[in-house]
Protein backbone atom coordinates (compact mmCIF):
# COMPACT_ATOMS: atom_id res chain seq x y z
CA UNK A 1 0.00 0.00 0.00
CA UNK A 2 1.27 3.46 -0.20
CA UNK A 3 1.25 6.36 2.47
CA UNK A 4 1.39 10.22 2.26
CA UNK A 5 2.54 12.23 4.88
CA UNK A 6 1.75 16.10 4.69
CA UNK A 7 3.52 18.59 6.86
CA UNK A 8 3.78 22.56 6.81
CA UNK A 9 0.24 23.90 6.66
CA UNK A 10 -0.82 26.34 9.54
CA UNK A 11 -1.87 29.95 10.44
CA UNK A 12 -0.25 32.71 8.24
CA UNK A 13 -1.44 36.13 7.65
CA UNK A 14 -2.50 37.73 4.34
CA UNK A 15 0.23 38.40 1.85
CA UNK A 16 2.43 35.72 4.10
CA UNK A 17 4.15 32.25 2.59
CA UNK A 18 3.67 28.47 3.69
CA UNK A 19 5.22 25.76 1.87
CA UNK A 20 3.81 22.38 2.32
CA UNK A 21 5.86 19.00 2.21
CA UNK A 22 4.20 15.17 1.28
CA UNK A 23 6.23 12.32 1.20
CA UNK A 24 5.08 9.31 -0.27
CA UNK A 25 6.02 5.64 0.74
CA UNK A 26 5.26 2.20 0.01
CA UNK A 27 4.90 0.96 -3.27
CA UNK A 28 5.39 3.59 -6.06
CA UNK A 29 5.28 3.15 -10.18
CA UNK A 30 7.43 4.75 -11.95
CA UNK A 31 5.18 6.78 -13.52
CA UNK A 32 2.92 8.77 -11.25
CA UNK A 33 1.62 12.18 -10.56
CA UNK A 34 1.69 13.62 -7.28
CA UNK A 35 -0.11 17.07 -6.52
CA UNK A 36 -2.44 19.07 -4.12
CA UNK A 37 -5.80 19.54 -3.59
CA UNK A 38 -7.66 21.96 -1.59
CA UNK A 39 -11.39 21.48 -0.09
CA UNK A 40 -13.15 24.65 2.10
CA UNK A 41 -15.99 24.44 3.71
CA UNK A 42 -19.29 24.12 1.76
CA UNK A 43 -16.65 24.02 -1.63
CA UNK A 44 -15.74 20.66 -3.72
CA UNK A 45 -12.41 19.26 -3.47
CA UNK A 46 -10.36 21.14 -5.98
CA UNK A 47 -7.17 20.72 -8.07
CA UNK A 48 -4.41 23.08 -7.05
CA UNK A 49 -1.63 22.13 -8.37
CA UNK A 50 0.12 18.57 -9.76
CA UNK A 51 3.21 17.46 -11.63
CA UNK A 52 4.20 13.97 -13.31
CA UNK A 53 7.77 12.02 -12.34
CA UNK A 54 9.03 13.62 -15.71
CA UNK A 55 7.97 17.36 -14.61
CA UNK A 56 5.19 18.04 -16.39
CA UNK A 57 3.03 20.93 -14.10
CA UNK A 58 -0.55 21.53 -14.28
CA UNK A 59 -2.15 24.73 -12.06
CA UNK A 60 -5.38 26.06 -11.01
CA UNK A 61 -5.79 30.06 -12.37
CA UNK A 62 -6.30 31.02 -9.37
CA UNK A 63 -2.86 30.02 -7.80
CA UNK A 64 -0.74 30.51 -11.33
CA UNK A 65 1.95 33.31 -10.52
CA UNK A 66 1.81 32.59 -6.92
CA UNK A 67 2.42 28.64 -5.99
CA UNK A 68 4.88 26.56 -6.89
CA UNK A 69 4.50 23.02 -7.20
CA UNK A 70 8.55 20.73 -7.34
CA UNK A 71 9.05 16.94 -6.51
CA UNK A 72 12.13 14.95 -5.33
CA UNK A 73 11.96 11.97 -6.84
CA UNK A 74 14.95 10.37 -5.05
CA UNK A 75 12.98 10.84 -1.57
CA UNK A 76 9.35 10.66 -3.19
CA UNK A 77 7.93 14.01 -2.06
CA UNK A 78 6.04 16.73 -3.42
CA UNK A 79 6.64 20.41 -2.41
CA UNK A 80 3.82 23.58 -2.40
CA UNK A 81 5.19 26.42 -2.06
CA UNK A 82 2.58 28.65 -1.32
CA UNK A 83 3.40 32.68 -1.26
CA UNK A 84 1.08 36.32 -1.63
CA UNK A 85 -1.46 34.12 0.43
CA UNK A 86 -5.08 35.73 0.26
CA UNK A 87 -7.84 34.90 2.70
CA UNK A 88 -9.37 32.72 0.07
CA UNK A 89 -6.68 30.09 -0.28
CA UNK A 90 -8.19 28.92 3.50
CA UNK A 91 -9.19 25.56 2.97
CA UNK A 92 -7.65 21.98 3.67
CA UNK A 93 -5.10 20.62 1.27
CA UNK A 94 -4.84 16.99 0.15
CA UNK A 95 -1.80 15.46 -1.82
CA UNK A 96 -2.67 12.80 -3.84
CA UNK A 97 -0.51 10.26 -5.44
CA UNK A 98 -1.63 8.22 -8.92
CA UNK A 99 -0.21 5.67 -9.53
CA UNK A 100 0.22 4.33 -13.54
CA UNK A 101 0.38 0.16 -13.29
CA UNK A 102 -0.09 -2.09 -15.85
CA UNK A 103 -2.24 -5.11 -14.98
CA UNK A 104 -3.13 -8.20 -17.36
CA UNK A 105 -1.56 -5.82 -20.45
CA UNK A 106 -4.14 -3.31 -19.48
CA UNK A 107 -3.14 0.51 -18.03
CA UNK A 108 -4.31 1.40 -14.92
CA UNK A 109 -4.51 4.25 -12.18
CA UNK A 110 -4.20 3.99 -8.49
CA UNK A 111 -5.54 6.99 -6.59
CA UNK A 112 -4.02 7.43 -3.08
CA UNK A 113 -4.50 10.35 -0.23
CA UNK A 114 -3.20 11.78 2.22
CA UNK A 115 -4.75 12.97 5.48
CA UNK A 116 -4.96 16.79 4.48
CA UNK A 117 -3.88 19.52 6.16
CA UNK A 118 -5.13 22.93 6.81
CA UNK A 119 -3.73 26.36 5.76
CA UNK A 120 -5.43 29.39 7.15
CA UNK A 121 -4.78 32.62 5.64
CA UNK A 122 -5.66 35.32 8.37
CA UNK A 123 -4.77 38.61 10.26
């Protein structure tokens, strides 16, 4: 099975910077996506940002210019760095990890999550 553990989200003030850490263990393909997700309250679970083993980077508009999504593949973690932090980035964020496998010749993606932490953007 695979785990994700998320550190670094908290209470920062508007304007401030958070950068958030998940590092991934267990069994992992060698082609995956990892990436963040954010849910606030009375909102579905959105994508925020996610990038592929080979660094391909996909971002919600409404983080582009401001977060910062890099992996380490050698230690299997996913970074979010998180800066000019507005009120309405408050929500809890997920990482995910997909995994690509190929079972009886056929492609096929594992989704895993992890616990989710929460950022608060407040003065």
């Amino acid at each position: 099975q695979v785990q994700l553990v998320e550190s670094g989200g908290g209470l920062v003030q508007p304007g401030g910077s958070l950068r958030l850490s998940c590092a991934a263990s267990g069994i992992i393909s060698n082609i995956n996506t990892m990436g963040w997700y954010r849910q606030a309250p009375g909102e579905e679970r959105e994508l925020v940002a996610a990038m592929t083993n080979s660094g391909t980077t996909n971002y919600a508009d409404s983080v582009k210019g401001r977060f910062t999504i890099s992996r380490d593949n050698a230690k299997n973690t996913v970074y979010l760095q998180m800066s000019s932090l507005k009120p309405e980035d408050t929500a809890v964020y997920y990482c995910k990890l997909q995994n690509l496998r190929i079972v009886a010749e056929a492609r096929r993606f594992y989704d895993y999550w992890g616990q989710g932490t929460q950022v608060t953007v407040s003065s």
